[in-house]
Protein backbone atom coordinates (compact mmCIF):
# COMPACT_ATOMS: atom_id res chain seq x y z
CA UNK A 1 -17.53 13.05 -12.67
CA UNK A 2 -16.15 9.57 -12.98
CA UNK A 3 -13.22 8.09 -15.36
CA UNK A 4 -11.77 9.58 -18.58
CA UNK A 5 -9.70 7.59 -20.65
CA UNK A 6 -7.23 10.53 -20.25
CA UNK A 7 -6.54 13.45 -18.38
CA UNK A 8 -4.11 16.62 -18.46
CA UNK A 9 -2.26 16.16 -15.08
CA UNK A 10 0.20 19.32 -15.36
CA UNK A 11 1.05 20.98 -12.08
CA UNK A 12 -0.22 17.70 -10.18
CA UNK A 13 1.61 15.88 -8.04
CA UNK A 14 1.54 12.79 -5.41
CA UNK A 15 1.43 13.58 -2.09
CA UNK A 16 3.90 11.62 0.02
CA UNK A 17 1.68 9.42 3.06
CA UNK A 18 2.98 12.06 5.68
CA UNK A 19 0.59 14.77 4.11
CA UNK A 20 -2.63 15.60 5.45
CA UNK A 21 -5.08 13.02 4.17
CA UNK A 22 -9.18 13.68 3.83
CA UNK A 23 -10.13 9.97 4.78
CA UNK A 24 -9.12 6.54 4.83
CA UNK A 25 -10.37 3.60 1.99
CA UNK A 26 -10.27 0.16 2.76
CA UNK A 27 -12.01 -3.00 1.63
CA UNK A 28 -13.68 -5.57 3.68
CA UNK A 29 -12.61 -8.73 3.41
CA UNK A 30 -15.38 -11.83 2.63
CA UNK A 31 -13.49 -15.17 0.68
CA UNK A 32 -11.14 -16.24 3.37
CA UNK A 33 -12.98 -19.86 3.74
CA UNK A 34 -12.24 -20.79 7.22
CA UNK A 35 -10.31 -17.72 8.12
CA UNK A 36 -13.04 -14.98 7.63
CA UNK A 37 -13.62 -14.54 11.04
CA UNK A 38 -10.11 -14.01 12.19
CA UNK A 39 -9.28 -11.92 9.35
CA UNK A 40 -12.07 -9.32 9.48
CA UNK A 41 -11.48 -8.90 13.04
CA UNK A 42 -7.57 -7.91 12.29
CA UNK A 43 -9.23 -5.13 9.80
CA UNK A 44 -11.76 -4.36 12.50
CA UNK A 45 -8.64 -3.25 14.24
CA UNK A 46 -6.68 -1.61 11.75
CA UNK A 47 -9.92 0.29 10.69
CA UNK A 48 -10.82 1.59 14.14
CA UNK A 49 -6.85 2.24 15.30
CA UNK A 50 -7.05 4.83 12.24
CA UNK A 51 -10.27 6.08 12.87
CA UNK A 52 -8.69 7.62 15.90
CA UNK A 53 -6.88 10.06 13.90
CA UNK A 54 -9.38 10.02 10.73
CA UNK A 55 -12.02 9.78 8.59
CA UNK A 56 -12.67 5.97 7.73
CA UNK A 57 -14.72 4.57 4.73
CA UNK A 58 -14.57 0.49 4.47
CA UNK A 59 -15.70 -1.08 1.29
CA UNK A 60 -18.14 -3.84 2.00
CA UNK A 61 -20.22 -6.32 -0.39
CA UNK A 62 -24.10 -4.96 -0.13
CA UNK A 63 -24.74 -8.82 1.22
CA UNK A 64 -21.90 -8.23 4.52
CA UNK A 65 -23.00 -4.60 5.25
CA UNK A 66 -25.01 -5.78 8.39
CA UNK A 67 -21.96 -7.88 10.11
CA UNK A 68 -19.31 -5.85 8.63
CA UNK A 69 -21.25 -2.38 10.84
CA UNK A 70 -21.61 -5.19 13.70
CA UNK A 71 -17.69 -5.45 13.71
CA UNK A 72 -16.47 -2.54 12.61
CA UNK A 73 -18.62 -0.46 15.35
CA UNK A 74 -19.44 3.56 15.58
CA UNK A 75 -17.69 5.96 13.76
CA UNK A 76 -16.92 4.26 10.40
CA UNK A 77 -18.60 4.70 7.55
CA UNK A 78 -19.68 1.98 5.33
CA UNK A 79 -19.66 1.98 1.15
CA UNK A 80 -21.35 -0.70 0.02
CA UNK A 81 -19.44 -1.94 -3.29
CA UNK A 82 -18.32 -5.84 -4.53
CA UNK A 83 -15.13 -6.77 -3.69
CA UNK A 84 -13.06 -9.45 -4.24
CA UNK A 85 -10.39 -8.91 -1.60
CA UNK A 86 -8.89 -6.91 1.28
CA UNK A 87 -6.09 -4.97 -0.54
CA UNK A 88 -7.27 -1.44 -0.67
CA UNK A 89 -3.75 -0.47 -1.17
CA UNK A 90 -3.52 -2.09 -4.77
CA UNK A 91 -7.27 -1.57 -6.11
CA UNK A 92 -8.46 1.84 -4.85
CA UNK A 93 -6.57 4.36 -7.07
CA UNK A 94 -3.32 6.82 -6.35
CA UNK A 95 -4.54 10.24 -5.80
CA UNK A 96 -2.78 13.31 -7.45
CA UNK A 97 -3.52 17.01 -6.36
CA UNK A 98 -3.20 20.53 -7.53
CA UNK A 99 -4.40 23.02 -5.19
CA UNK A 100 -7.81 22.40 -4.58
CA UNK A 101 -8.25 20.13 -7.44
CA UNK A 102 -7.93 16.27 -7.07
CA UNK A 103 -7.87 13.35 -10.02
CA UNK A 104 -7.63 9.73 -9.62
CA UNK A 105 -5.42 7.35 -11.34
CA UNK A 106 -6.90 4.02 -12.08
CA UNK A 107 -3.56 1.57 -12.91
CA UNK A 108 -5.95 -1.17 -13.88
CA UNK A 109 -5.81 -4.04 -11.18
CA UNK A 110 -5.44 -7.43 -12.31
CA UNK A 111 -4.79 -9.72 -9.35
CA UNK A 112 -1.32 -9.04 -9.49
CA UNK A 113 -0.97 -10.76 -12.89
CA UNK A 114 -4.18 -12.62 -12.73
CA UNK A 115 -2.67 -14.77 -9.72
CA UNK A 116 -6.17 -14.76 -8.13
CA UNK A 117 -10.21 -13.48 -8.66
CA UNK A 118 -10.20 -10.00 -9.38
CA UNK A 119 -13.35 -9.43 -11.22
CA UNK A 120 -14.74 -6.79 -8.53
CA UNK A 121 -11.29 -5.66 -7.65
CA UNK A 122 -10.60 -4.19 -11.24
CA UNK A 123 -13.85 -2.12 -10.82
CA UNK A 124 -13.07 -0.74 -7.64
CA UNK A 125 -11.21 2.27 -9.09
CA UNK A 126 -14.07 3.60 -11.26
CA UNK A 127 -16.54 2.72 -9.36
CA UNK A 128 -14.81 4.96 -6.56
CA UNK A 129 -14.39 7.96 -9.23
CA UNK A 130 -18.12 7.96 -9.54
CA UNK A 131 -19.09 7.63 -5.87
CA UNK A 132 -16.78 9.80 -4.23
CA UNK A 133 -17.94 12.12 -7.90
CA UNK A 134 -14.17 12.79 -8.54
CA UNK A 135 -12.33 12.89 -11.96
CA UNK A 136 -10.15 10.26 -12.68
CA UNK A 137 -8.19 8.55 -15.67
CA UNK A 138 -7.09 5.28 -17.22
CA UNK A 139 -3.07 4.71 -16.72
CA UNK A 140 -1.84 3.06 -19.81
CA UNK A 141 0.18 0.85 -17.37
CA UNK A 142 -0.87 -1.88 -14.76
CA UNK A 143 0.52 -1.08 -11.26
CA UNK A 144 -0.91 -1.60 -7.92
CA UNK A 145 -0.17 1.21 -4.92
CA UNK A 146 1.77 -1.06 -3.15
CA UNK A 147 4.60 -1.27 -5.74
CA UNK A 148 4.64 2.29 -5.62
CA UNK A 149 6.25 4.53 -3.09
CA UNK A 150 6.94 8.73 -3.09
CA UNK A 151 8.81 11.25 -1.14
CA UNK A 152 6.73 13.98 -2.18
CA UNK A 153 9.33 15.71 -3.61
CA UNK A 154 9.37 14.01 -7.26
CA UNK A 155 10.82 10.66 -6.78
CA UNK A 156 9.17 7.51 -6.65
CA UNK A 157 10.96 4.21 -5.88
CA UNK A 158 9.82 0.79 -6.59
CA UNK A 159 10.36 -2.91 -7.68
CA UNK A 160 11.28 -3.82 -11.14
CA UNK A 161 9.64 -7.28 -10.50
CA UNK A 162 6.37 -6.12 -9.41
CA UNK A 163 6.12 -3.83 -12.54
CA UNK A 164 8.62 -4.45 -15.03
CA UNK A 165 6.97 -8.30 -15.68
CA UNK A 166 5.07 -10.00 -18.38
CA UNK A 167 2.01 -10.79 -16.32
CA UNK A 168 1.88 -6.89 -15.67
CA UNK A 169 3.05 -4.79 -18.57
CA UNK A 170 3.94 -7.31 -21.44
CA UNK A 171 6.87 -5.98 -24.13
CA UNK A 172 7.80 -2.60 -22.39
CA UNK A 173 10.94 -1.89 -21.29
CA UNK A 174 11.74 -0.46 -18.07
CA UNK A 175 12.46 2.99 -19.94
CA UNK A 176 9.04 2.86 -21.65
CA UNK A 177 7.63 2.50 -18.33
CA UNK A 178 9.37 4.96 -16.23
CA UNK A 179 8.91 7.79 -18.91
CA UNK A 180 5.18 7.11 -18.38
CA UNK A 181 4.94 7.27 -14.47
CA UNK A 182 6.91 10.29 -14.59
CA UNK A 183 4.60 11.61 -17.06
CA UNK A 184 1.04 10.17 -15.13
CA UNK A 185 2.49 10.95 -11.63
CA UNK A 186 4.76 14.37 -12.26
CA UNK A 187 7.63 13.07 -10.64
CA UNK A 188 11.08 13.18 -12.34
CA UNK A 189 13.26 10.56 -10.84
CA UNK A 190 12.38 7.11 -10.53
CA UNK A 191 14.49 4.89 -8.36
CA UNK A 192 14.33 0.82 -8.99
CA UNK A 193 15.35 -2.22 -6.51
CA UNK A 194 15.13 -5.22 -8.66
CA UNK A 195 12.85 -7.49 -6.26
CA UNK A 196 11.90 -11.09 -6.29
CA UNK A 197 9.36 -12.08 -8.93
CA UNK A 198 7.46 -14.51 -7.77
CA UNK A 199 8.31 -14.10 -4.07
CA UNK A 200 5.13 -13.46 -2.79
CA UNK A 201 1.72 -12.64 -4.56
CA UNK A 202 2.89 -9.36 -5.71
CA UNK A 203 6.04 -9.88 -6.96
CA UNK A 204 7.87 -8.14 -4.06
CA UNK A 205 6.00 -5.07 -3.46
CA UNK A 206 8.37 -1.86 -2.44
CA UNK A 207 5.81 -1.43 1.16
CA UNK A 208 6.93 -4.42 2.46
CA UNK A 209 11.03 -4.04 2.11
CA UNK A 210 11.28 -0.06 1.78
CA UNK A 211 9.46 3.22 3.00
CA UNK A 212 9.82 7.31 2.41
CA UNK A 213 9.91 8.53 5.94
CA UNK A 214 11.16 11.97 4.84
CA UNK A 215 12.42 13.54 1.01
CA UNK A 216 15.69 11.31 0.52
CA UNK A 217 14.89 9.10 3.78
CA UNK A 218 13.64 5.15 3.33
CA UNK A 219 13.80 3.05 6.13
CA UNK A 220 13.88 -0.29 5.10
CA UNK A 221 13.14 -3.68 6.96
CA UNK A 222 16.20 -5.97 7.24
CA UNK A 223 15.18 -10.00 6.74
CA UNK A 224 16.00 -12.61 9.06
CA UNK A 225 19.22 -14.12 8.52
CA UNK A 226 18.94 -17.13 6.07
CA UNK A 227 21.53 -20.43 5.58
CA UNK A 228 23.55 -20.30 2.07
CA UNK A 229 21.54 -22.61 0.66
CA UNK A 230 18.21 -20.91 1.53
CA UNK A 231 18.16 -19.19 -1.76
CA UNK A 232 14.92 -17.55 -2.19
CA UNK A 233 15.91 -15.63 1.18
CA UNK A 234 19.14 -14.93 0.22
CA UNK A 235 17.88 -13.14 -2.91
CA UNK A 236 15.55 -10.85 -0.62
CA UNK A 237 18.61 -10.14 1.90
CA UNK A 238 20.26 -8.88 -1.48
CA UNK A 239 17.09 -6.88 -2.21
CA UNK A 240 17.52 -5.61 1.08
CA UNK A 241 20.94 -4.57 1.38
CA UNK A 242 20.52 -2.69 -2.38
CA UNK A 243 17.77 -0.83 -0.58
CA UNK A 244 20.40 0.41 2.20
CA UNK A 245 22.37 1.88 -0.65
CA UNK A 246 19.62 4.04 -1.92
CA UNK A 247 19.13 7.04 -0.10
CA UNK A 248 19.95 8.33 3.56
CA UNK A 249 18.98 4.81 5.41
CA UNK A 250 17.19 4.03 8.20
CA UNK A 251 17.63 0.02 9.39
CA UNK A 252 14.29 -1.36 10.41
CA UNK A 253 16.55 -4.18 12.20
CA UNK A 254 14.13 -6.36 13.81
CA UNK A 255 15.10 -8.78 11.50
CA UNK A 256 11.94 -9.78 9.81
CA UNK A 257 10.44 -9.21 6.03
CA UNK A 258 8.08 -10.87 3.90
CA UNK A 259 4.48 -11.82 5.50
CA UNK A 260 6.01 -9.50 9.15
CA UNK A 261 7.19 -6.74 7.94
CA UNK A 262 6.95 -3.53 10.08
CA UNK A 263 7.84 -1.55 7.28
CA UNK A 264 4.10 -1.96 6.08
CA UNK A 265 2.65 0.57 8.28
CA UNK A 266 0.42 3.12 8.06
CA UNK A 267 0.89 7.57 7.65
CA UNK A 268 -2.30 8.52 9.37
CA UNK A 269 -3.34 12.49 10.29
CA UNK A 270 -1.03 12.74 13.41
CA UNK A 271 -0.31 8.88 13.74
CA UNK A 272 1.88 6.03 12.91
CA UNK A 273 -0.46 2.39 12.78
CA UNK A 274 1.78 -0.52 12.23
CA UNK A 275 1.83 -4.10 12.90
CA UNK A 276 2.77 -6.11 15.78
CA UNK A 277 3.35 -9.77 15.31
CA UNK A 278 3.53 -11.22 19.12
CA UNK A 279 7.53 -11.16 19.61
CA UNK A 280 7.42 -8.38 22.09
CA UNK A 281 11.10 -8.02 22.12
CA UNK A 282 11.10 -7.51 18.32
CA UNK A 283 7.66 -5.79 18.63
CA UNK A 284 9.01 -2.86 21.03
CA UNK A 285 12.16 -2.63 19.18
CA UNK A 286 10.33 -1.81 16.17
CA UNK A 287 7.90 0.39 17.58
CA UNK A 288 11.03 2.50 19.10
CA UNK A 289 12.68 2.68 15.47
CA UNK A 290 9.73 3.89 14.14
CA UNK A 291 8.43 6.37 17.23
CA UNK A 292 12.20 7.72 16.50
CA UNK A 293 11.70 8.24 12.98
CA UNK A 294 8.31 9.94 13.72
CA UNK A 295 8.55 11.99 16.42
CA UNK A 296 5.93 14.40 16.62
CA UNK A 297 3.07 11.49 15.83
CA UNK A 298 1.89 9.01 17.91
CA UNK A 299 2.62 5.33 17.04
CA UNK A 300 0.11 2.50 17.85
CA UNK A 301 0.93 -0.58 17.11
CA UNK A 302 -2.05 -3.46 16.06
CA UNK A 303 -1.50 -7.21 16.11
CA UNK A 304 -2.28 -8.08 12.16
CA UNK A 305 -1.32 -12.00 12.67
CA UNK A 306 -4.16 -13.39 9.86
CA UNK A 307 -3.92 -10.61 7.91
CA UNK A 308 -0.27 -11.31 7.57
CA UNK A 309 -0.79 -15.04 6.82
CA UNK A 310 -2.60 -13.56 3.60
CA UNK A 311 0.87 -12.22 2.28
CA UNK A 312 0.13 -8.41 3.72
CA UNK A 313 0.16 -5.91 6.20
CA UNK A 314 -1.38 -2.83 7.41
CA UNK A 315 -0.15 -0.42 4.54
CA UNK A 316 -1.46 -3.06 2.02
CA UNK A 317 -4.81 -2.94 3.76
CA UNK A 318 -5.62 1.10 3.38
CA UNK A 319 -5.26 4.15 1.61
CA UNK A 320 -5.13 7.28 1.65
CA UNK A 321 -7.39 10.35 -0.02
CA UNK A 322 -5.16 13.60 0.03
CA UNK A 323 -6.79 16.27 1.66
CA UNK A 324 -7.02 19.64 -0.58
């Protein structure tokens, strides 16, 4: 079917993580110089922990397939398409379903305001529209998945920075922006934390400080404390305690954020995956939280240490295709 430059989305919606999903997309990664190696084995590992509970498809240059299959082992299917990157979360596009019926939204990826080599990356969406021979459409925004997160139940919450900025959506105002998500996405509450432009590579995305765990439930990662004069962290712990005010609040308090965040995990078809980073104190704690918050799905936790160096995590790694 492949992309449209619009599409009448009435009655869809987007499906929180927590619904069932039909497979898993992520992207393999190839232009980590030095680091290759170590990276692709730490999505080797995310890719078979969630092809335990489903369906996986990986993303690989044609000129990788051989090694990727070597690495990524039996069970998980291959798509051979140019990539630039790892981040399936930002480049493969949100999902919205009616029934049976399933469109794409392509939000136009552009290395998170053209901060590094997306060439490939921006393709990714359409590209997927034809392959997977789904209808899809052209946002008239520029977004990525990770600065987007949703109950289900028609509220999305998000970072101003990562969105509302210059290198994103140039000249629109936060109202002009949020009357078009509602419109694209069917959602009728939007719900912003300011974030930290400039932070990280994405401008603060919202799957690294804040998660829907339930309709009106985020549980949100608290930061390590920081001295006074530290101010870059003491923006985020603001960022942070904002994001306790939201909703009914859940304290991820293992006191990390930023490149270890255990907030960036993973809704998989009976299954929690989500990062360890080697502190097994802070490791089990968080696993506990998060077991807790998720009780009837089984949490497995996969060390992501290179991965993370890159600015990510395990959400920012995969996504999701609703099942319908």
């Amino acid at each position: 079917m492949g992309q449209s430059p619009s599409h009448d989305v009435s009655g869809y919606r987007i499906a929180p993580e927590w619904e069932p999903h039909q497979s898993t997309i992520m992207s393999w990664p190839t232009g980590w110089e030095g680091l290759n190696y170590n990276v692709q084995s730490d999505i080797a590992r995310v890719a078979q922990a969630v092809s335990k509970f489903e369906y996986v498809q990986v993303l690989v240059p044609p000129n990788h397939v051989s090694q990727a299959k070597e690495m990524l082992g039996k069970g998980i299917d291959i798509i051979p398409m140019q990539v630039n990157d790892l981040w399936a979360r930002d480049t493969v596009p949100l999902f919205l379903n009616k029934g049976k019926d399933l469109v794409g939204v392509n939000y136009n990826f552009n290395g998170w305001g053209r901060k590094q080599p997306y060439k490939y990356d921006a393709r990714v969406a359409s590209n997927l529209f034809d392959y997977l021979d789904l209808p899809g459409f052209r946002s008239e925004l520029v977004a990525e998945g990770g600065s987007i997160e949703t109950d289900g139940d028609g509220t999305l919450l998000m970072t101003e920075s990562s969105i509302i900025n210059k290198n994103r959506n140039p000249g629109m105002s936060r109202d002009e922006i949020e009357k078009i998500f509602k419109s694209e996405l069917g959602v009728q509450k939007v719900i912003w934390v300011k974030g930290v432009t400039g932070h990280d590579i994405t401008d603060s995305h919202i799957d690294s400080l804040a998660r829907f765990v339930a309709p009106g439930v985020v549980m949100v990662s608290r930061p390590a404390p920081a001295p006074a004069n530290d101010k870059e962290s003491q923006v985020w712990i603001k960022q942070y305690e904002q994001a306790m005010g939201l909703c009914k609040d859940i304290d991820l308090d293992c006191e990390n954020g930023g490149l270890t965040s255990y907030v960036n995990f993973y809704i998989v078809n009976g299954g929690i995956v989500m990062p360890q980073f080697g502190d097994k104190a802070a490791d089990r704690k968080a696993v506990e939280i998060v077991q807790k918050a998720f009780p009837n799905r089984k949490v497995v936790a996969v060390n992501i240490d290179y991965v993370a160096v890159g600015g990510g995590g395990i959400h920012c790694a995969t996504h999701e295709i609703p099942r319908v």
